[in-house]
N, C-alpha and C. Protein backbone atom coordinates (compact mmCIF):
# COMPACT_ATOMS: atom_id res chain seq x y z
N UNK A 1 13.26 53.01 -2.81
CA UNK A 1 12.49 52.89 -4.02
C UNK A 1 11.04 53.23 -3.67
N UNK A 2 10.66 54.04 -4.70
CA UNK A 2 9.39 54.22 -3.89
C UNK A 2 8.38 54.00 -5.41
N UNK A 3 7.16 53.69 -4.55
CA UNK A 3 6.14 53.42 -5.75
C UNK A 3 5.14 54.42 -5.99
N UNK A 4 4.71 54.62 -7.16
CA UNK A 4 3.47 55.37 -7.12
C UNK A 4 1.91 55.08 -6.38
N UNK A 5 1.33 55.63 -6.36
CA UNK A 5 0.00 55.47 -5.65
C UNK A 5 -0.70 54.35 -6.58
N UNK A 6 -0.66 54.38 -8.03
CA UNK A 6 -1.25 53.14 -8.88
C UNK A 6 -0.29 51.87 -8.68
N UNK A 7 0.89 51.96 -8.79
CA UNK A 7 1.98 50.82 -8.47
C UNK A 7 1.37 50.08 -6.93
N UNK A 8 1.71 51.02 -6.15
CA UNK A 8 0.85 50.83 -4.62
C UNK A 8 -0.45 49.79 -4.76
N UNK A 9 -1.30 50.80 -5.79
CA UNK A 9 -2.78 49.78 -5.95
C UNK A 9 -3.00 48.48 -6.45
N UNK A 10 -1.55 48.22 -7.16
CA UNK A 10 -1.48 47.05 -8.02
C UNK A 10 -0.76 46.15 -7.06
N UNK A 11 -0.01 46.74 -6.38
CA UNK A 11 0.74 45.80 -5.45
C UNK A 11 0.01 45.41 -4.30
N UNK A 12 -1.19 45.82 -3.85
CA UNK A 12 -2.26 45.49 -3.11
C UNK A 12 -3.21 44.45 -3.22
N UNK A 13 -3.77 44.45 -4.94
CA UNK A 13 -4.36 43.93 -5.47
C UNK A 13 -3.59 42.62 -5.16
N UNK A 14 -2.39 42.32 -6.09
CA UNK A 14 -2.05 41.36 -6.29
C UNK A 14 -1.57 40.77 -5.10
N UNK A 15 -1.50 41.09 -4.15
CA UNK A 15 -1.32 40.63 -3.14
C UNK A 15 -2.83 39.97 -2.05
N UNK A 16 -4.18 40.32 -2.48
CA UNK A 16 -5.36 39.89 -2.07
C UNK A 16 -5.45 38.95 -3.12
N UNK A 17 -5.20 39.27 -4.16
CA UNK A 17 -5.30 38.22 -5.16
C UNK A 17 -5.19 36.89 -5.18
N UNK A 18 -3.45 37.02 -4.91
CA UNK A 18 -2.89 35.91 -3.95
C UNK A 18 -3.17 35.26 -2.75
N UNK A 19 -3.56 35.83 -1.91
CA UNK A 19 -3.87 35.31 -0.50
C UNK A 19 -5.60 34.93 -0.76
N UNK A 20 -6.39 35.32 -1.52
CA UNK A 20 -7.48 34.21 -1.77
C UNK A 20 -7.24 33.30 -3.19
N UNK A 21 -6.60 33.00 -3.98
CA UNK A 21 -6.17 32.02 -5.02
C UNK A 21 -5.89 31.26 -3.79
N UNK A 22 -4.64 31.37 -3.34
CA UNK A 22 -4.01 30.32 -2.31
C UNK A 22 -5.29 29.48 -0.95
N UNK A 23 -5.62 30.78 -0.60
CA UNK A 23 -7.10 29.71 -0.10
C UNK A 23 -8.04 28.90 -0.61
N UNK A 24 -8.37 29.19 -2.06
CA UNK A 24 -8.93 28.27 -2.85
C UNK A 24 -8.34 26.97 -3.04
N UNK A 25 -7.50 27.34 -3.23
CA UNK A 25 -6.42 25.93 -3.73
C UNK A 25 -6.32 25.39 -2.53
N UNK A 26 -5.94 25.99 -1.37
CA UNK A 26 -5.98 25.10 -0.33
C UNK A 26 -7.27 23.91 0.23
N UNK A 27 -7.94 24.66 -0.13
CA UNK A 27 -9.91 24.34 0.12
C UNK A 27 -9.63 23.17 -1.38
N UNK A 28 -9.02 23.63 -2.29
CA UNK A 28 -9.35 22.49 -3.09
C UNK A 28 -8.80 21.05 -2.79
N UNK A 29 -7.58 21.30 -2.21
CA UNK A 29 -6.45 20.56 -1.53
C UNK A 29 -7.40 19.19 -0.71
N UNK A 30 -7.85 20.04 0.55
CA UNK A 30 -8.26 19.42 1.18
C UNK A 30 -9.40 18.80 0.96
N UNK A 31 -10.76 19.32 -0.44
CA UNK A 31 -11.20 18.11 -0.60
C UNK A 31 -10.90 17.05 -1.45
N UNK A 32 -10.19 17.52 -1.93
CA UNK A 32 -9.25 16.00 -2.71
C UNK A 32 -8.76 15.33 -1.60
N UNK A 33 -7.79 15.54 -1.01
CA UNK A 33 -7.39 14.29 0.25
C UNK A 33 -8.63 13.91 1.16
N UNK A 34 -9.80 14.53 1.06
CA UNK A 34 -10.93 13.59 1.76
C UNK A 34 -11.61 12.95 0.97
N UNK A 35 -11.67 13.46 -0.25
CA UNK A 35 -12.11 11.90 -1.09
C UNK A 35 -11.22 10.79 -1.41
N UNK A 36 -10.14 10.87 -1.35
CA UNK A 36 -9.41 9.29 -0.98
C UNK A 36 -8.96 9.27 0.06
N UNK A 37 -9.61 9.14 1.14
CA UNK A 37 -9.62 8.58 2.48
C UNK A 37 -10.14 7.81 2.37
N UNK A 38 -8.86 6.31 2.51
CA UNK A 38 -9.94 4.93 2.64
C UNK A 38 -9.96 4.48 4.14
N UNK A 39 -11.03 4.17 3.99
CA UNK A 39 -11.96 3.42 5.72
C UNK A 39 -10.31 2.34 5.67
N UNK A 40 -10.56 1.94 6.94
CA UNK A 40 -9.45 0.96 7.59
C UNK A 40 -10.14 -0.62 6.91
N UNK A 41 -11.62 -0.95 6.75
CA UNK A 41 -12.15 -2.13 5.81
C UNK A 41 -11.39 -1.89 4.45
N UNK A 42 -11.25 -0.83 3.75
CA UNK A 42 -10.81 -0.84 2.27
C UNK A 42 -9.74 -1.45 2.65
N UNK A 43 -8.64 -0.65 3.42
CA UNK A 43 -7.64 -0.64 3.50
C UNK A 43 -6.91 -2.50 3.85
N UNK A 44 -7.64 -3.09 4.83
CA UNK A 44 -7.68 -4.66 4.75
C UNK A 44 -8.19 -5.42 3.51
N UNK A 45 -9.04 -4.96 2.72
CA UNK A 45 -9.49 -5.60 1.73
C UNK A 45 -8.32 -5.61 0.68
N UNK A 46 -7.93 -4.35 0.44
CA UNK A 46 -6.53 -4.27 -0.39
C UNK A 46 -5.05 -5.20 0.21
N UNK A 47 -5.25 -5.65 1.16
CA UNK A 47 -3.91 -6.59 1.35
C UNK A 47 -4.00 -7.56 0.23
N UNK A 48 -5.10 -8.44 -0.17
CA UNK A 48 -5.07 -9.03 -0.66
C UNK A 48 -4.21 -9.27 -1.71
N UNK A 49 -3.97 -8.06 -2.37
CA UNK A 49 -3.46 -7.75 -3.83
C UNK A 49 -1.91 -7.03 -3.86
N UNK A 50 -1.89 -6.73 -2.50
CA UNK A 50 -0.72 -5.45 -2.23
C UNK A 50 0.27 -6.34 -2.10
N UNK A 51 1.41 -5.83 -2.47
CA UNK A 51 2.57 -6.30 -1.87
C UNK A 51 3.69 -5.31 -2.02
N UNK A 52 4.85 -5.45 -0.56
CA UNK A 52 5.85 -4.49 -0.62
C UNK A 52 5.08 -3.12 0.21
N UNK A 53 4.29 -3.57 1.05
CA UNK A 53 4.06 -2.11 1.57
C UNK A 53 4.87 -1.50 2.93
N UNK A 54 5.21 -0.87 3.16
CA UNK A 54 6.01 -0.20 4.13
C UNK A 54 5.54 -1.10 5.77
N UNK A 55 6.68 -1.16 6.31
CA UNK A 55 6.63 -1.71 7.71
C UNK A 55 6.05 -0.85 8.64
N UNK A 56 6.34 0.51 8.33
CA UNK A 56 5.09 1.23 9.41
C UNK A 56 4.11 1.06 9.38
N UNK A 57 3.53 1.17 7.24
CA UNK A 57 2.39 1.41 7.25
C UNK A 57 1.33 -0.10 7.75
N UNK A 58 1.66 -1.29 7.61
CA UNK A 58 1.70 -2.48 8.59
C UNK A 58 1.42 -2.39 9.58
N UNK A 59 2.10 -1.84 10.46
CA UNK A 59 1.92 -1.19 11.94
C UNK A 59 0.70 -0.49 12.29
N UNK A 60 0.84 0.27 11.69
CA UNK A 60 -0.40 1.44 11.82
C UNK A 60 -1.86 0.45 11.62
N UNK A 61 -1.68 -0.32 10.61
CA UNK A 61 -2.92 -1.21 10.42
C UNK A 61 -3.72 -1.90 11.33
N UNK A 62 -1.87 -2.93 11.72
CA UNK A 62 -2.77 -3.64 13.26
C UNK A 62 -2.60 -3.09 14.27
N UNK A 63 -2.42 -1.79 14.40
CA UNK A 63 -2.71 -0.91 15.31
C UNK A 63 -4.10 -0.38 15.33
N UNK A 64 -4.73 -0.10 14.32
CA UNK A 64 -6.36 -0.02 13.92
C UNK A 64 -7.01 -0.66 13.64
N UNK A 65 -6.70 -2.06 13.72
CA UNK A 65 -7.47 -3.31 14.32
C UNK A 65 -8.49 -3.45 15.14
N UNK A 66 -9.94 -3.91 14.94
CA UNK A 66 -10.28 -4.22 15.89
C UNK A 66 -11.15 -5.15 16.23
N UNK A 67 -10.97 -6.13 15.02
CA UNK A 67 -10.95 -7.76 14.49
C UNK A 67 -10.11 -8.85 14.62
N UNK A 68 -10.51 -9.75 15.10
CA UNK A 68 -9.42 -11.09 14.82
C UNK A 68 -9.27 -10.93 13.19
N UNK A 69 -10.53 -11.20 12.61
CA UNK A 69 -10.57 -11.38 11.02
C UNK A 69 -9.52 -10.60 10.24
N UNK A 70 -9.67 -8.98 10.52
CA UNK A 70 -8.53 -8.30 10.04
C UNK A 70 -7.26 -8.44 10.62
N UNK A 71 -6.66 -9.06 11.58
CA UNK A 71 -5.05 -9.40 11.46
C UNK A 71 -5.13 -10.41 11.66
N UNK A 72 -6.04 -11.37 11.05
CA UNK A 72 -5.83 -12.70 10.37
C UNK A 72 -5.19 -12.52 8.59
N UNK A 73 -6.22 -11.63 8.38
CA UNK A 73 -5.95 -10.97 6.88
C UNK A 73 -4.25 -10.51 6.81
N UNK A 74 -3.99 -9.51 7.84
CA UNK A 74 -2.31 -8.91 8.23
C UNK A 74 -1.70 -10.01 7.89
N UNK A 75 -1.98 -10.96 9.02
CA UNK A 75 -1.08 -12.41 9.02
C UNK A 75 -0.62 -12.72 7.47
N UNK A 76 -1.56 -12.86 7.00
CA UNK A 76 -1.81 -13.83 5.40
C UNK A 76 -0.90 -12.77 4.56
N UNK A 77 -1.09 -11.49 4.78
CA UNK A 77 -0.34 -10.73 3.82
C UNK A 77 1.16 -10.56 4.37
N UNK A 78 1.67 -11.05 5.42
CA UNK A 78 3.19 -10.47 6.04
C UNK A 78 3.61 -12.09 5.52
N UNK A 79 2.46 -13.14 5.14
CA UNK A 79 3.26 -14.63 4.59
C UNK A 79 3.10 -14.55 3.16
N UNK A 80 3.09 -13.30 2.56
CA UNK A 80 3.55 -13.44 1.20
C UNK A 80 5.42 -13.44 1.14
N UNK A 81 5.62 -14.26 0.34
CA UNK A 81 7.10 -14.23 -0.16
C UNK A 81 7.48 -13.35 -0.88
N UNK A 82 6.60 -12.57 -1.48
CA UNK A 82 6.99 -11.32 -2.26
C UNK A 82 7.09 -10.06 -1.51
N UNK A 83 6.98 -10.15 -0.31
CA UNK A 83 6.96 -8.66 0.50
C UNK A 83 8.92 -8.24 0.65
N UNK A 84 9.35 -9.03 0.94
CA UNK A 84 10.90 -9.32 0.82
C UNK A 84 10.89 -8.66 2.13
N UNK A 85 10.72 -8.53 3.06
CA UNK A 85 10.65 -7.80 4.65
C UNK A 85 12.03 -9.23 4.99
N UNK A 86 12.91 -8.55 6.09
CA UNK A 86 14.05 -9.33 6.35
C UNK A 86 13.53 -10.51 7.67
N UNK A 87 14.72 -11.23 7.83
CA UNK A 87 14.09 -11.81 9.14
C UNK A 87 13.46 -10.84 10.62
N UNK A 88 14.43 -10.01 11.06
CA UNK A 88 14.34 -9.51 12.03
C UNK A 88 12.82 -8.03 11.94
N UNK A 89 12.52 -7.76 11.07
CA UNK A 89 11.34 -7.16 10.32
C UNK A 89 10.16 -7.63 11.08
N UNK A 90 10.09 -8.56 10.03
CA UNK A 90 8.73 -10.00 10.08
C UNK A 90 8.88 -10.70 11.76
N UNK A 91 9.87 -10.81 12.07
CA UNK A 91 9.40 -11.36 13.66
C UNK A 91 8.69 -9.81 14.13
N UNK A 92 9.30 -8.80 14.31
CA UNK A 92 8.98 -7.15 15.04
C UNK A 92 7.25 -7.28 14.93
N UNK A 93 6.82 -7.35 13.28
CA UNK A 93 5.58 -7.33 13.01
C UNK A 93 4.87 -8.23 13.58
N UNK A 94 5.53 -9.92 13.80
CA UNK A 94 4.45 -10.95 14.01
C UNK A 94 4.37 -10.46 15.79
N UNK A 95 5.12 -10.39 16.31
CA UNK A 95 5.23 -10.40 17.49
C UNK A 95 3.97 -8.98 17.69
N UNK A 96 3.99 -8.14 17.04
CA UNK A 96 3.51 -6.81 17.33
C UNK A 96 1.90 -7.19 17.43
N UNK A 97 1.78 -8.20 15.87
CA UNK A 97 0.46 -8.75 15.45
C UNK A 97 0.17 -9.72 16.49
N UNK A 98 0.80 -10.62 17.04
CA UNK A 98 0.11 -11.60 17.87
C UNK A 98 0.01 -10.50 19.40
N UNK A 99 0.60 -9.65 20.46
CA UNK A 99 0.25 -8.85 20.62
C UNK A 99 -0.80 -8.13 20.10
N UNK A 100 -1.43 -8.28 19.04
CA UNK A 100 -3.00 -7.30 19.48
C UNK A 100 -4.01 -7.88 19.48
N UNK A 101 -3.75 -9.28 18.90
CA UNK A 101 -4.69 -10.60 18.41
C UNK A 101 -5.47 -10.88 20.03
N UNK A 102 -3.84 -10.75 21.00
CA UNK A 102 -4.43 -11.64 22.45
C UNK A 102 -5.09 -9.50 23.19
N UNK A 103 -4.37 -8.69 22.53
CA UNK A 103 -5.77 -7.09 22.99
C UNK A 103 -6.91 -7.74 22.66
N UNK A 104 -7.11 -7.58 21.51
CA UNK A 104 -8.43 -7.51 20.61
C UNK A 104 -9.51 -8.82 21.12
N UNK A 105 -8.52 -10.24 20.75
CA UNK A 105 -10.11 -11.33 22.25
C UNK A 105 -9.97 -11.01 23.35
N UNK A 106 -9.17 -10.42 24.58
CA UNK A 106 -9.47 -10.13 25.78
C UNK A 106 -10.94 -8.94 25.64
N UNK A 107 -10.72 -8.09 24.70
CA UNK A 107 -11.26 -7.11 24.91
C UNK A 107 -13.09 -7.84 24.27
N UNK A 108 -13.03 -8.37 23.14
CA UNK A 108 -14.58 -9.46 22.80
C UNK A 108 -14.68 -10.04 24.38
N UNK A 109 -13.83 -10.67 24.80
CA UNK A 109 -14.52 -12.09 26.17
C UNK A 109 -14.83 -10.89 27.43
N UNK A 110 -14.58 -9.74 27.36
CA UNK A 110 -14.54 -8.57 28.35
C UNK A 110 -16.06 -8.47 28.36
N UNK A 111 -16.26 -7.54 27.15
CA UNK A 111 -17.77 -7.59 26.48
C UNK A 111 -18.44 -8.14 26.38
N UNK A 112 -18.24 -9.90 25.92
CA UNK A 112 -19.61 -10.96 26.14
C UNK A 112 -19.66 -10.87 27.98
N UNK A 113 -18.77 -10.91 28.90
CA UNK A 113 -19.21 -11.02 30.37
C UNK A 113 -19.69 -9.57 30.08
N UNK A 114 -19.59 -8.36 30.23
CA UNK A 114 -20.80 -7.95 30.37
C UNK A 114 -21.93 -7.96 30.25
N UNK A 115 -21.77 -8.25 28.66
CA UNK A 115 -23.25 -8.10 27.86
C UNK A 115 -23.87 -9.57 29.16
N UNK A 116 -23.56 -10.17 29.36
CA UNK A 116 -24.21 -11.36 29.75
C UNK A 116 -24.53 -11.08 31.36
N UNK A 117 -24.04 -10.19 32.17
CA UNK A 117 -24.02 -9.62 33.56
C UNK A 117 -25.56 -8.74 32.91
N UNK A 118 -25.31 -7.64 31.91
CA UNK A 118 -26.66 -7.16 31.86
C UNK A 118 -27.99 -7.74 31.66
N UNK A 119 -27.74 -8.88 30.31
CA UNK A 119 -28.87 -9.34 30.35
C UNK A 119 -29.40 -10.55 31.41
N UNK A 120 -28.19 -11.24 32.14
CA UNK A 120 -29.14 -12.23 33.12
C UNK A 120 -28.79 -11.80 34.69
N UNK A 121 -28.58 -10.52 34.75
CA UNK A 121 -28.23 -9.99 35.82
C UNK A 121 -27.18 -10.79 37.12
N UNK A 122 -26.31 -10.98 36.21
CA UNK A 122 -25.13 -12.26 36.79
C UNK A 122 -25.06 -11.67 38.08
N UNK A 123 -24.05 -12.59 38.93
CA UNK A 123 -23.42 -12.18 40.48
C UNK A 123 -22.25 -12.89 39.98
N UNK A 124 -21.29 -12.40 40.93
CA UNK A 124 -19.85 -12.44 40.22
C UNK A 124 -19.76 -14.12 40.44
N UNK A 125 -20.25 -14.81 41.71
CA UNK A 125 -20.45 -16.50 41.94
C UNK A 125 -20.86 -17.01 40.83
N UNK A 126 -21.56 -16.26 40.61
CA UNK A 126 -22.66 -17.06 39.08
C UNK A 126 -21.79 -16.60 37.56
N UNK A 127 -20.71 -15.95 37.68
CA UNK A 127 -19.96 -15.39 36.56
C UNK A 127 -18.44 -16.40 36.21
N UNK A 128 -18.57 -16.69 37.62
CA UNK A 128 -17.24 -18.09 38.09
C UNK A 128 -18.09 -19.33 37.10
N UNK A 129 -19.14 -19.62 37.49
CA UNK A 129 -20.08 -20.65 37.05
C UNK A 129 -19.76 -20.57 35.12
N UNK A 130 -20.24 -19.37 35.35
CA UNK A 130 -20.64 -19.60 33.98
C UNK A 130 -19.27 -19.69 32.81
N UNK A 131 -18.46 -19.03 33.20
CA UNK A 131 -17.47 -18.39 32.64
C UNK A 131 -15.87 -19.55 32.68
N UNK A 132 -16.46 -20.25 33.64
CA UNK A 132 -14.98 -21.24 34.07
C UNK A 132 -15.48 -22.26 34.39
């Protein structure tokens, strides 16, 4: 089948046509999904109200933890009775959550002994002292 030289020109056209429409839209795409990108704070603030949210998406949360306060918040929302999560679920999560609770203060009591080595220029004798 063959086309004419104007058929040709049209089938060119519409083919640049296409391949920048589709980049637009893509460009439009992507700033729509960056304006609802919520911060990991929104995202704890909304437990409050949520219920029934996915066991990964849970995961992922106190996985981006990096507060007692926020998977204290986790906690409070995995003891709603309305989430309907089974037994064996809710232990996976608590266990996962108390696991990051004892990350997250090792990693604060890590940081106050530094911060406190910098500012009173500790010695590790004097870190025993202070610390135990």
């Amino acid at each position: 089948m063959t086309f004419s030289p104007l058929g040709g020109l049209l089938k060119f056209f519409a083919k640049e046509i296409g391949n920048k429409g589709g980049r637009i839209v893509a460009k439009d795409i992507q700033a729509a999904e960056s304006s609802f990108r919520w911060t990991h704070a929104e995202k704890i603030a909304d437990l409050k109200n949520d219920v029934g949210l996915s066991p990964s998406y849970v995961k992922e949360l106190i996985d981006d933890s990096t507060k007692v306060e926020d998977l204290d918040k986790i906690y409070r929302y995995l003891s709603k009775p309305t989430n309907h999560y089974d037994k064996s679920m809710l232990h996976g999560l608590y266990q996962k959550l108390m696991n990051k609770v004892i990350e997250v203060d090792q990693s604060a009591t890590l940081k106050e002994m530094i911060r406190v080595f910098k500012e009173k220029g500790m010695s590790m004798v004097d870190h025993l002292d202070y610390f135990v």
